[in-house]
N, C-alpha and C. Protein backbone atom coordinates (compact mmCIF):
# COMPACT_ATOMS: atom_id res chain seq x y z
N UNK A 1 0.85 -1.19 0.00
CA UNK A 1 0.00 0.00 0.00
C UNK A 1 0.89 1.25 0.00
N UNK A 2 0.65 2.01 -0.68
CA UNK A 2 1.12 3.88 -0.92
C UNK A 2 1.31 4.25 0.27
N UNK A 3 2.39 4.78 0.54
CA UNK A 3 2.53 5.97 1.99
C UNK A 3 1.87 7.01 1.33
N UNK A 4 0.99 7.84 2.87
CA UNK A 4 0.24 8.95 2.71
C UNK A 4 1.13 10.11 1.93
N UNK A 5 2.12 10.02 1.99
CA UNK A 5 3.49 11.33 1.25
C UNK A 5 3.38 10.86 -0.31
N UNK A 6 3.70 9.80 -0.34
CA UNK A 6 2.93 8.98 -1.98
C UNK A 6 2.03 9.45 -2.88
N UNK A 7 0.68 9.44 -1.84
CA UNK A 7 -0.09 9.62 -2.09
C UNK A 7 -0.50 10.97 -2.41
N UNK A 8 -0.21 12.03 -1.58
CA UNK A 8 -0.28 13.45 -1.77
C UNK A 8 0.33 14.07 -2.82
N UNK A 9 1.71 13.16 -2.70
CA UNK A 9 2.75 13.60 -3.97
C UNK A 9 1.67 13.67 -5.77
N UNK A 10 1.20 12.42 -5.52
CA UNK A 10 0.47 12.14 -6.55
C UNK A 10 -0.51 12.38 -6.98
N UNK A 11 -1.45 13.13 -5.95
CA UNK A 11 -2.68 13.53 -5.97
C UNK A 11 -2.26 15.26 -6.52
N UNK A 12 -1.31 15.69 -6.14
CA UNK A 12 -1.09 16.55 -6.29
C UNK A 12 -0.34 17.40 -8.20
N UNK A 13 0.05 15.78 -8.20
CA UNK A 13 0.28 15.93 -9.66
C UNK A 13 -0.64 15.28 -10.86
N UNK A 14 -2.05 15.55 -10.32
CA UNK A 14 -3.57 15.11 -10.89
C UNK A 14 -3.62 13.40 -11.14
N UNK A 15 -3.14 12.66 -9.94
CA UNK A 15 -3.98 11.55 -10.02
C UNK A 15 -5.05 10.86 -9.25
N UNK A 16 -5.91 11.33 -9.75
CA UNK A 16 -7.31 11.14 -9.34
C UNK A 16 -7.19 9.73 -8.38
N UNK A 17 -6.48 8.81 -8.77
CA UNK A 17 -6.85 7.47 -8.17
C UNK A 17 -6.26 7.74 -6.91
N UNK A 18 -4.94 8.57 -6.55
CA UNK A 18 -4.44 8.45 -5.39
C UNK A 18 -5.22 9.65 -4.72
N UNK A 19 -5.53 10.15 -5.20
CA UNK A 19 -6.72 10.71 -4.03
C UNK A 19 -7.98 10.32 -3.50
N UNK A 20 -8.38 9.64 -4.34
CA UNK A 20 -9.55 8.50 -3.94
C UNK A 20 -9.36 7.25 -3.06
N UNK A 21 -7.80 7.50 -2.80
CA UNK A 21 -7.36 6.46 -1.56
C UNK A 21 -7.53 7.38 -0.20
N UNK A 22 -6.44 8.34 -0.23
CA UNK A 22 -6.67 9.37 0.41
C UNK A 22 -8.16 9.58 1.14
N UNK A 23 -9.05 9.99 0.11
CA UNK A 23 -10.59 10.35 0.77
C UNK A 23 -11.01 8.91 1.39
N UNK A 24 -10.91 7.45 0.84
CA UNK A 24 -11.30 6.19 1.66
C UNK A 24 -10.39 5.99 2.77
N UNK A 25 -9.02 6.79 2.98
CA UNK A 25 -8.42 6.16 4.06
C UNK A 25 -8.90 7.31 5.27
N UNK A 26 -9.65 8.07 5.15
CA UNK A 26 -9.60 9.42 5.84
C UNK A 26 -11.34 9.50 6.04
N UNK A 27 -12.51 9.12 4.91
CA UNK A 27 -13.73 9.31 5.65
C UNK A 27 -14.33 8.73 7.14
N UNK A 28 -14.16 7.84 7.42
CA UNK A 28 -14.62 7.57 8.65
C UNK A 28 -14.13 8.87 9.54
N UNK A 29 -12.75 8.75 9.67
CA UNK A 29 -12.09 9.51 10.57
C UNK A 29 -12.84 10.90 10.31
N UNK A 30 -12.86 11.72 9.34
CA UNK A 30 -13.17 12.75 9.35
C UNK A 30 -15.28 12.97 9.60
N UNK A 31 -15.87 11.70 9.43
CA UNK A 31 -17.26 11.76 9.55
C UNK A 31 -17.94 11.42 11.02
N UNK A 32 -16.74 10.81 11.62
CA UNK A 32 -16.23 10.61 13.16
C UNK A 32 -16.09 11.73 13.70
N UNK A 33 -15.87 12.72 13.50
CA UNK A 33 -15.25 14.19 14.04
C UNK A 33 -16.58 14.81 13.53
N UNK A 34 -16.91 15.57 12.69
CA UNK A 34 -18.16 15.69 12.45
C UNK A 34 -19.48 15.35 13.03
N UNK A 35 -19.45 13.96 12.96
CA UNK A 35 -20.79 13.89 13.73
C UNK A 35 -20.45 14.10 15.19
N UNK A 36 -19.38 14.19 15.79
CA UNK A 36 -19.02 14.73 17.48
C UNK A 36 -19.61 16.32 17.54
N UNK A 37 -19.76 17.17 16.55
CA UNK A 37 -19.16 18.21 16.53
C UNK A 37 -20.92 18.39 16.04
N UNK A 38 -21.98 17.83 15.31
CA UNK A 38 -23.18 18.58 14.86
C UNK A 38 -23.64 17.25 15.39
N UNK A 39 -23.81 16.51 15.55
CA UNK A 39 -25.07 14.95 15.66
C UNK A 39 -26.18 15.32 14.65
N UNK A 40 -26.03 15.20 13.33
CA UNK A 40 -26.57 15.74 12.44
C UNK A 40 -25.75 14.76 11.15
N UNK A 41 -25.87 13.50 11.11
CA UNK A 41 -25.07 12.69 9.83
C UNK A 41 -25.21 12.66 8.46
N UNK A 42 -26.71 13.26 8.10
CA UNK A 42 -26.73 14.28 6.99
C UNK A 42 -26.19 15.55 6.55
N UNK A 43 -26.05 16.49 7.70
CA UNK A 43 -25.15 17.85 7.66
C UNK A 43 -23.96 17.54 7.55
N UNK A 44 -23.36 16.48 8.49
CA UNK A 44 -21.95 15.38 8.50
C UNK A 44 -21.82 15.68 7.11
N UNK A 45 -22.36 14.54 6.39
CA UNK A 45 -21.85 13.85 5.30
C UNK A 45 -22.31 15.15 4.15
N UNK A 46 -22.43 16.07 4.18
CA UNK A 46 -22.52 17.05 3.59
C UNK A 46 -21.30 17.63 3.31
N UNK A 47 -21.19 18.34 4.53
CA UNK A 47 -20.05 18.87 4.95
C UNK A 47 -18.24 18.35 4.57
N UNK A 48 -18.84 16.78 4.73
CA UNK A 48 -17.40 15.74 4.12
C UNK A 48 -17.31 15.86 2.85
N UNK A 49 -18.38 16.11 2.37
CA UNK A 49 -18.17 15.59 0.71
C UNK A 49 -18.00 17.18 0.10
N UNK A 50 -18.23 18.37 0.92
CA UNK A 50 -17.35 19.68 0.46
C UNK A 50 -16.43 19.64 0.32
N UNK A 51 -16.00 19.33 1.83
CA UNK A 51 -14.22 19.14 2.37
C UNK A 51 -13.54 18.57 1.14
N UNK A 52 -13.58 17.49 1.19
CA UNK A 52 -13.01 16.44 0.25
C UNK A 52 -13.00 17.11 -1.19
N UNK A 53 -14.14 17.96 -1.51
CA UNK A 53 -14.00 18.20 -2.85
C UNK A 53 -13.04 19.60 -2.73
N UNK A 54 -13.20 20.36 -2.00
CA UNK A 54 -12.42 21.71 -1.76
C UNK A 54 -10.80 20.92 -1.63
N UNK A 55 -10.70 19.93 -0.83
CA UNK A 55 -9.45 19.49 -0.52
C UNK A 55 -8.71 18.90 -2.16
N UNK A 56 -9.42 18.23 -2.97
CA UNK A 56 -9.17 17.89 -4.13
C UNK A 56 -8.83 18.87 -5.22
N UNK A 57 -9.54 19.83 -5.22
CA UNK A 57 -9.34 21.33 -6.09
C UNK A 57 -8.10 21.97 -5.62
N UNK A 58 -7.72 22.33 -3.90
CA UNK A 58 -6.45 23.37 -3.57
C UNK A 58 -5.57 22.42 -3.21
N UNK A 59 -5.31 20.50 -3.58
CA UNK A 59 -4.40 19.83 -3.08
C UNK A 59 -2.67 20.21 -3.42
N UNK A 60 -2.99 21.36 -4.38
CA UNK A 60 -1.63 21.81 -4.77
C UNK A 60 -1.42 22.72 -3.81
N UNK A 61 -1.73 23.47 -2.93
CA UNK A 61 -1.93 24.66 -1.76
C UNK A 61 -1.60 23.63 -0.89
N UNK A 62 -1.46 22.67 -0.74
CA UNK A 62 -0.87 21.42 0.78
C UNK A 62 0.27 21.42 0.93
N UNK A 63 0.61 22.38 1.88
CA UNK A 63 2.10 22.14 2.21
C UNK A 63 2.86 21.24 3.28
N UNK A 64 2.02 20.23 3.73
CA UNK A 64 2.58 19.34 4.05
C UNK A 64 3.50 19.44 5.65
N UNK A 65 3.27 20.72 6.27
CA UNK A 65 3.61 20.88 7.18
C UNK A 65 2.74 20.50 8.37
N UNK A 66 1.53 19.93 7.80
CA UNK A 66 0.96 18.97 9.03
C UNK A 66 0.61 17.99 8.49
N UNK A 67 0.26 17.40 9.36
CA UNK A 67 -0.79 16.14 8.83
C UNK A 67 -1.63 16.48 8.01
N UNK A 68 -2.12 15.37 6.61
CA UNK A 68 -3.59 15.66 5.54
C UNK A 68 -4.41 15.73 6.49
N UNK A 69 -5.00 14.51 7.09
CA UNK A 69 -6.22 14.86 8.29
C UNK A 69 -6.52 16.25 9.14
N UNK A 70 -4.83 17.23 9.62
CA UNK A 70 -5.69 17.99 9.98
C UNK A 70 -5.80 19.22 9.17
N UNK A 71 -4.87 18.85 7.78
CA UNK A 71 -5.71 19.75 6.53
C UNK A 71 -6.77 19.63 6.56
N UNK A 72 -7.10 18.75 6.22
CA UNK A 72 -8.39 18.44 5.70
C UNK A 72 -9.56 18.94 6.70
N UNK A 73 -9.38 18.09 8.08
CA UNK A 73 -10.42 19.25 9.06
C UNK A 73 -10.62 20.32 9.03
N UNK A 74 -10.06 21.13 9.12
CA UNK A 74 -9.52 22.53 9.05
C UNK A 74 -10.11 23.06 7.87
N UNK A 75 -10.00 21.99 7.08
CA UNK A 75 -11.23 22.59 5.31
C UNK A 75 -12.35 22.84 5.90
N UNK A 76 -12.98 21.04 6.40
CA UNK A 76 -14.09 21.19 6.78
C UNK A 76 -14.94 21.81 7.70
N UNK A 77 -13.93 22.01 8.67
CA UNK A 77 -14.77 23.33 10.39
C UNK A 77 -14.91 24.07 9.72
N UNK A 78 -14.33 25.01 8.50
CA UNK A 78 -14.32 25.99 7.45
C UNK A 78 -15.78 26.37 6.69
N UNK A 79 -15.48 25.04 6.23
CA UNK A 79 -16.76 24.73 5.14
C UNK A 79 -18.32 25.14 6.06
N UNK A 80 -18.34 24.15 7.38
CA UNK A 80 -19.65 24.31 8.48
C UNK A 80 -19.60 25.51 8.62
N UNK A 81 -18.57 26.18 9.38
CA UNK A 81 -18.77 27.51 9.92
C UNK A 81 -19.31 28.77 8.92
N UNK A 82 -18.52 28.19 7.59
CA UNK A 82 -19.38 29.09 6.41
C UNK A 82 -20.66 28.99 6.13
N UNK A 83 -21.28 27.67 5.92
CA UNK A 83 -22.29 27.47 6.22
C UNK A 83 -23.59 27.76 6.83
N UNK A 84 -22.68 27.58 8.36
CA UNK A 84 -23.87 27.99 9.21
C UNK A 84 -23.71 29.45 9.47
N UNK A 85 -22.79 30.24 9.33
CA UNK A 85 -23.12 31.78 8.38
C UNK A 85 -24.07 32.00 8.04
N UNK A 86 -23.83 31.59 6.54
CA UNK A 86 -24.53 31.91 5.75
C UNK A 86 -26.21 31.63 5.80
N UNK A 87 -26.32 30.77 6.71
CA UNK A 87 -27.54 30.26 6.48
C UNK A 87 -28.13 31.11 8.26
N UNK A 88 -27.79 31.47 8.94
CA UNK A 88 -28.30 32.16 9.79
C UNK A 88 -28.58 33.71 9.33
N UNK A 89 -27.71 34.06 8.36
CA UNK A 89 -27.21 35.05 7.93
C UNK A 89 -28.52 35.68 6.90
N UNK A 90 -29.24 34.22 6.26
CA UNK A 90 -30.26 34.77 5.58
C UNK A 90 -31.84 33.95 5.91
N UNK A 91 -31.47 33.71 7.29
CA UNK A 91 -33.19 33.49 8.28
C UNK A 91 -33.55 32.31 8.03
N UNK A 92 -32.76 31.10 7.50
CA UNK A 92 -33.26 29.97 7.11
C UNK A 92 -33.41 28.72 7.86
N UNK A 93 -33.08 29.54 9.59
CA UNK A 93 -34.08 28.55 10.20
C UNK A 93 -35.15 27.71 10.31
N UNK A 94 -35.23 26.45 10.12
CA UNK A 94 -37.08 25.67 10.05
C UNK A 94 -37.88 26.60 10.95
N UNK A 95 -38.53 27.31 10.20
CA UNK A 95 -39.75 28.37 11.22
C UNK A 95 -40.53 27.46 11.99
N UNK A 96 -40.81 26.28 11.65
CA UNK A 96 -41.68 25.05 12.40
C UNK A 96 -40.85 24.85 13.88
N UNK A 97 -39.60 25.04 13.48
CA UNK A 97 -39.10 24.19 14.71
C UNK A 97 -38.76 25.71 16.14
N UNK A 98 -38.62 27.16 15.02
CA UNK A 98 -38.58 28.17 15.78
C UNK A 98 -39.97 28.57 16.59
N UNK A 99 -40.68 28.35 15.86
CA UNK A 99 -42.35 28.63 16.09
C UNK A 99 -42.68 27.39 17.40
N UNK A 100 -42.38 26.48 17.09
CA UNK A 100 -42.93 25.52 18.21
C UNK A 100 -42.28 25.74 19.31
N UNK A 101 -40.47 26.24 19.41
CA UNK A 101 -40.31 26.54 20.56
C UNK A 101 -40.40 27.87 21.26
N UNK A 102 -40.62 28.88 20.47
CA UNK A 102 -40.98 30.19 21.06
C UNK A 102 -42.86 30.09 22.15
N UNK A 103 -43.25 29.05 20.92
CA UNK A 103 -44.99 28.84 21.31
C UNK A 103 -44.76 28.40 22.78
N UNK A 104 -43.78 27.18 23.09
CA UNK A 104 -43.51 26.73 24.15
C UNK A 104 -43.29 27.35 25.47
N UNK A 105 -41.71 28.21 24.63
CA UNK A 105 -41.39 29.24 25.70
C UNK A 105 -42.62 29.94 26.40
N UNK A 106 -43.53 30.37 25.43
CA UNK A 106 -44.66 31.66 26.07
C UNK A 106 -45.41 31.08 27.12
N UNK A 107 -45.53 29.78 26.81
CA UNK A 107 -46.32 29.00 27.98
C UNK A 107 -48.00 28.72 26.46
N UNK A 108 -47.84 28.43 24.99
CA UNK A 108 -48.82 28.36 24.56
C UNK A 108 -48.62 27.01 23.95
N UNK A 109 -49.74 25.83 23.94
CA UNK A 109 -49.45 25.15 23.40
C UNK A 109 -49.90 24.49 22.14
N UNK A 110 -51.29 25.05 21.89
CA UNK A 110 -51.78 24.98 20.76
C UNK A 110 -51.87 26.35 20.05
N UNK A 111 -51.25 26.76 18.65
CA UNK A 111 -51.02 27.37 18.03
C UNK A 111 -52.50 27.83 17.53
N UNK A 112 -52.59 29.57 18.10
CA UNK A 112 -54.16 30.26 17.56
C UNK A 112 -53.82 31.44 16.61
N UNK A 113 -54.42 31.95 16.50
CA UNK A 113 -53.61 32.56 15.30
C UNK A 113 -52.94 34.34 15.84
N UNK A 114 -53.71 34.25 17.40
CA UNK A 114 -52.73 35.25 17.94
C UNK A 114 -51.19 34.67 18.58
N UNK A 115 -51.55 33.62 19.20
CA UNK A 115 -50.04 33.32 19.48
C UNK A 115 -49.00 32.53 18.11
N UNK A 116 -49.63 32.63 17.21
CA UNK A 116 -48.53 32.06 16.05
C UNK A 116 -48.08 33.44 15.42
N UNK A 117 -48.97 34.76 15.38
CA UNK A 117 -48.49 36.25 15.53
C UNK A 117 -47.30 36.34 16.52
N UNK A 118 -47.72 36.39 17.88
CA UNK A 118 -46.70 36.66 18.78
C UNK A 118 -45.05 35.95 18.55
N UNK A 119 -45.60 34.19 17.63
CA UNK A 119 -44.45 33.67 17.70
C UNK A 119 -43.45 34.20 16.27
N UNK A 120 -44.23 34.52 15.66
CA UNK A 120 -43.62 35.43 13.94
C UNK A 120 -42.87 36.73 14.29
N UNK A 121 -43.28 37.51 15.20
CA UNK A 121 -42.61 38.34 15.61
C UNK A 121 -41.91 38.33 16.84
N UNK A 122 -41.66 37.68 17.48
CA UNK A 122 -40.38 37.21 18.70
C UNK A 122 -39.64 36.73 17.35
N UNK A 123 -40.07 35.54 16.42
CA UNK A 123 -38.81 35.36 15.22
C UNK A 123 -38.63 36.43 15.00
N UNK A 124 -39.21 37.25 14.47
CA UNK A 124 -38.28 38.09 13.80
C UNK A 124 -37.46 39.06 14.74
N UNK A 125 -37.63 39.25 15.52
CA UNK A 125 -37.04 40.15 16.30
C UNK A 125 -35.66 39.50 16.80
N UNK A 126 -36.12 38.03 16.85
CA UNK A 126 -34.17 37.52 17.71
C UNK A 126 -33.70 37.82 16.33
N UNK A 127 -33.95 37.19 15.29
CA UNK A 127 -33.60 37.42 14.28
C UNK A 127 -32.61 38.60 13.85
N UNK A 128 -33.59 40.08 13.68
CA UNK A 128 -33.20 41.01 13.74
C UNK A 128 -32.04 41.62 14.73
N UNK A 129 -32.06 40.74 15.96
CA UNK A 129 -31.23 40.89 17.15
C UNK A 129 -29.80 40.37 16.47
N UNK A 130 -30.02 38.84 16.43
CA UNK A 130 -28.83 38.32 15.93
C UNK A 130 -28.08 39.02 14.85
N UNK A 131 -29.09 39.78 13.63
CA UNK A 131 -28.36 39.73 12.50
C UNK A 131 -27.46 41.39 13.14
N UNK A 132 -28.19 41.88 14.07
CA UNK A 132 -27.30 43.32 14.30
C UNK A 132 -25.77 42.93 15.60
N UNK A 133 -25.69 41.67 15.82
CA UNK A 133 -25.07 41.19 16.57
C UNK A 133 -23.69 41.33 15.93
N UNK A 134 -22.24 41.66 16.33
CA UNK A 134 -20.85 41.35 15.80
C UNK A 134 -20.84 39.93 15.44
N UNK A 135 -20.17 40.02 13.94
CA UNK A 135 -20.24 38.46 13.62
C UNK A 135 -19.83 37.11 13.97
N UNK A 136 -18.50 37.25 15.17
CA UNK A 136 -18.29 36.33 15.99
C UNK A 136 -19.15 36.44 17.16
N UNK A 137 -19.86 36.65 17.23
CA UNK A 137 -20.85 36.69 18.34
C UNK A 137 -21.69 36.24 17.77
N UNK A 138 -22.63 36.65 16.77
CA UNK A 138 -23.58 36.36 16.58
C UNK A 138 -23.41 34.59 16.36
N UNK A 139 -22.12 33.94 15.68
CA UNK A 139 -21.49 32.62 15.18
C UNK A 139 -21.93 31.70 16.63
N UNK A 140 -21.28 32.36 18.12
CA UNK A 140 -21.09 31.58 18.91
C UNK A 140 -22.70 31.51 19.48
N UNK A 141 -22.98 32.40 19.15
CA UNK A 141 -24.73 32.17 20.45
C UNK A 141 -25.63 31.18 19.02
N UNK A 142 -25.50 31.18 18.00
CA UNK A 142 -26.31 30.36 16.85
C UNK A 142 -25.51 28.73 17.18
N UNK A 143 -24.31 28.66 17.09
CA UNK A 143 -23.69 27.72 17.33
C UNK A 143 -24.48 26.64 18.66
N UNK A 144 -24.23 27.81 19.79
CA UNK A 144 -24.51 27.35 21.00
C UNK A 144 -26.09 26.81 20.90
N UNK A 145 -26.99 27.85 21.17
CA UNK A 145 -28.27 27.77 21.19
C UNK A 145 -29.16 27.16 20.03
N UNK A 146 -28.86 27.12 18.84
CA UNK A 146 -29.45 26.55 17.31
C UNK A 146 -29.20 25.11 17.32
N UNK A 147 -27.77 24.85 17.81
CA UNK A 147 -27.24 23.83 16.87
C UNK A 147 -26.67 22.79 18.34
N UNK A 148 -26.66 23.84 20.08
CA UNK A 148 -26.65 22.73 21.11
C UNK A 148 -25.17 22.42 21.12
N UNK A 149 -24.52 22.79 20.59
CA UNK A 149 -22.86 22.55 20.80
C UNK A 149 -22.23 23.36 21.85
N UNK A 150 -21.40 22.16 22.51
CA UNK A 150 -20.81 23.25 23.31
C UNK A 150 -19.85 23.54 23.58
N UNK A 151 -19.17 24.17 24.21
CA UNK A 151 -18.12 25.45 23.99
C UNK A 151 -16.85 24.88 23.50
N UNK A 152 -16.14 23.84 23.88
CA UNK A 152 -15.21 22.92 23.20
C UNK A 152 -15.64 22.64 21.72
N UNK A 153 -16.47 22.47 21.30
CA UNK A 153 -17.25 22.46 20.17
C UNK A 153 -16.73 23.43 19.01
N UNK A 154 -17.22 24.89 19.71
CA UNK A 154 -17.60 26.00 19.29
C UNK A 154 -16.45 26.58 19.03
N UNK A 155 -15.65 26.25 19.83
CA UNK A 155 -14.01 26.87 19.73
C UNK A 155 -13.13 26.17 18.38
N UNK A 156 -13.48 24.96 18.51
CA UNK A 156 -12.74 23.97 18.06
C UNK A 156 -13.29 24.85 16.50
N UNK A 157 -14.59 25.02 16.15
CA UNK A 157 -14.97 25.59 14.82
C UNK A 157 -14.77 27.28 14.51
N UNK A 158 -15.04 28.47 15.80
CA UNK A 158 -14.07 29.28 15.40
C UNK A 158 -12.86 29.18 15.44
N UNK A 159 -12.05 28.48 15.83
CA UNK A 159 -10.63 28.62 15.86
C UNK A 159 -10.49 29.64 16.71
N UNK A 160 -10.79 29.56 18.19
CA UNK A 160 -10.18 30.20 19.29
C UNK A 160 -10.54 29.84 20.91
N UNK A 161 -10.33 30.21 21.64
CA UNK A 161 -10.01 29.24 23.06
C UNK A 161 -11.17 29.71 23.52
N UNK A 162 -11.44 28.80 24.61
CA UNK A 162 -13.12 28.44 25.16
C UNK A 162 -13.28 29.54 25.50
N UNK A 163 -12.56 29.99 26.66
CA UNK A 163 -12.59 31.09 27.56
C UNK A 163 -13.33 32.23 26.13
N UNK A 164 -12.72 32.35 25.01
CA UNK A 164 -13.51 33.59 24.17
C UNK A 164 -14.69 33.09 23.71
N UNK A 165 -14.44 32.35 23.71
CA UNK A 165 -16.66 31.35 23.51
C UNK A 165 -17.18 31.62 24.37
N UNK A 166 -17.12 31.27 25.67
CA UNK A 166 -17.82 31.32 26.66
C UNK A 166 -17.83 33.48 26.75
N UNK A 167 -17.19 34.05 26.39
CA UNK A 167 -17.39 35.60 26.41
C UNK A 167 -18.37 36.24 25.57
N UNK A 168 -18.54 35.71 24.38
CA UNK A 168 -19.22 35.93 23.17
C UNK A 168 -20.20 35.32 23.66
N UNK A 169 -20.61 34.20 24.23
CA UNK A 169 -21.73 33.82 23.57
C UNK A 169 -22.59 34.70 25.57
N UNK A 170 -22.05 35.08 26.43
CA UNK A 170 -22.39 35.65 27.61
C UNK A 170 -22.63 37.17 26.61
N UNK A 171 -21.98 37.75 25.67
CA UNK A 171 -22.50 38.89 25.40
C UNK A 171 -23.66 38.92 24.53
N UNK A 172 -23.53 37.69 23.81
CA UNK A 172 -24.73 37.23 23.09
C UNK A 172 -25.91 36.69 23.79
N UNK A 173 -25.97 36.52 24.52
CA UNK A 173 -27.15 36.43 25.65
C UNK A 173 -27.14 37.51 26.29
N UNK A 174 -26.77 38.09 26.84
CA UNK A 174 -27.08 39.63 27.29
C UNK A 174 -27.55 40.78 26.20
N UNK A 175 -27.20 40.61 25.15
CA UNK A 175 -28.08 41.48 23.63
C UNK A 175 -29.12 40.48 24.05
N UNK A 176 -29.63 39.42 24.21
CA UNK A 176 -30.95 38.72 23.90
C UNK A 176 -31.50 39.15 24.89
N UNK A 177 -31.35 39.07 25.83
CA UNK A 177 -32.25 39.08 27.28
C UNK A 177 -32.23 41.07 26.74
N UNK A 178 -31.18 42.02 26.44
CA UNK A 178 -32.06 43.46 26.06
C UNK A 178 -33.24 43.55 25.62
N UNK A 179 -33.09 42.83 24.24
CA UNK A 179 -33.85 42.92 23.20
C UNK A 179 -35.79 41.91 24.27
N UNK A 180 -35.27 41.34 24.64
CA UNK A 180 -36.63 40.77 25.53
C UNK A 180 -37.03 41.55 26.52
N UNK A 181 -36.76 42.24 27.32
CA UNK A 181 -36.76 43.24 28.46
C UNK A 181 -37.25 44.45 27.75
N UNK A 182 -37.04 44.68 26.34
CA UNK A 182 -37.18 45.53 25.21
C UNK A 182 -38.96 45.56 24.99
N UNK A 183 -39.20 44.25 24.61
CA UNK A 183 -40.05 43.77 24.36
C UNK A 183 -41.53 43.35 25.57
N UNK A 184 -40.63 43.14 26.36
CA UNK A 184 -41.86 43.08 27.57
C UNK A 184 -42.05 44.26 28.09
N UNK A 185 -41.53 45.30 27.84
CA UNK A 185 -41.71 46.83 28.39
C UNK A 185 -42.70 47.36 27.17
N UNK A 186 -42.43 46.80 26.01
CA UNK A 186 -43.64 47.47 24.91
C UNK A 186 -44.79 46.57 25.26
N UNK A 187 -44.84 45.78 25.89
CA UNK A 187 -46.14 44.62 25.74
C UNK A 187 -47.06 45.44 26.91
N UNK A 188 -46.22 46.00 27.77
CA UNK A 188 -46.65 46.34 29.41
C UNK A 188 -47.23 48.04 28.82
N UNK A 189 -46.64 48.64 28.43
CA UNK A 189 -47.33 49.88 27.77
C UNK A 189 -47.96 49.73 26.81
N UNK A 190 -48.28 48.54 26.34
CA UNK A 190 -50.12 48.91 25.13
C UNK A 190 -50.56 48.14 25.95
N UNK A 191 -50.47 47.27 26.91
CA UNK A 191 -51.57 47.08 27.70
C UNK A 191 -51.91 47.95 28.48
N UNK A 192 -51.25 49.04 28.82
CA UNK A 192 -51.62 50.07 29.88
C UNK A 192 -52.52 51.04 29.45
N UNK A 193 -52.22 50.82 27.84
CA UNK A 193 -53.30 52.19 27.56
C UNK A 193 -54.98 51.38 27.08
């Protein structure tokens, strides 16, 4: 069998086959890390089959000063974190799954068509909260609270130490709890009048 240096060598000078060893000697491992990191083996295997293809396109950009594996991770925390950007970035939360737990939060449990109001606009408002949030902030409290990862997690995908996760995502809950305190002070003055 090819040493991994072999293999890179070769992948690198467009042979498809030795990179297709490469990606079989390396998916588990890397879909192993992944699903630690989302418990989500569809988003997983999403996410792998970016990696792998991003890793196949810049394999000439591999300089070989670490390990492929933790190239290759390093694609992929990349790839998620862009991801889940982008996709917080333009509201594409399941409204079903935001709506059922805001309904929850309020204390409502069958959806009437005033409290599915109340729950459209609490969305939009964290929403609006989050999107005015600094963008590593806004990353760590979506991370945390959306997606349930935690702070070892969260670090491991921005690329920086817990201690600044755990800061961000405390300032990112303190913008939330404003923006609610915000909100229960307007609820308390139109009921007053």
């Amino acid at each position: 069998m090819n040493s991994e240096k072999t293999l890179i060598k070769l992948s690198k000078e467009g042979n498809k086959n030795a990179f297709e060893v490469l990606v079989i000697k390396h998916q588990d491992k890397l879909m192993g890390s992944l699903n630690k990191l989302f418990k989500n083996p569809t988003f997983s295997e999403d996410i792998a089959q970016e990696a792998f293809i991003k890793a196949y396109i810049n394999i000439g950009g591999f300089n070989e000063d670490s390990a492929f594996f933790t190239w290759l991770y390093r694609i992929a925390v990349n790839t998620a974190k862009n991801y889940l950007s982008s996709k917080y970035n333009k509201n594409e939360i399941i409204e079903s799954e935001i709506d059922e737990n805001i309904l929850t939060q309020i204390g409502m449990d069958s959806p009437s068509p005033e409290s599915i109001f109340v729950a459209n606009t609490l969305r939009d408002r964290l929403f609006q909260c989050l999107n005015d949030m600094p963008e590593e902030i806004k990353s760590a409290i979506t991370l945390r609270e959306f997606n349930g990862l935690n702070y070892e997690e969260i670090a491991k995908i921005c690329n920086c130490p817990v201690g600044t996760v755990r800061s961000r995502i405390f300032r990112g809950r303190k913008l939330l709890d404003e923006m609610q305190n915000s909100m229960n002070n307007e609820a308390k003055s139109n009921n007053g009048r």
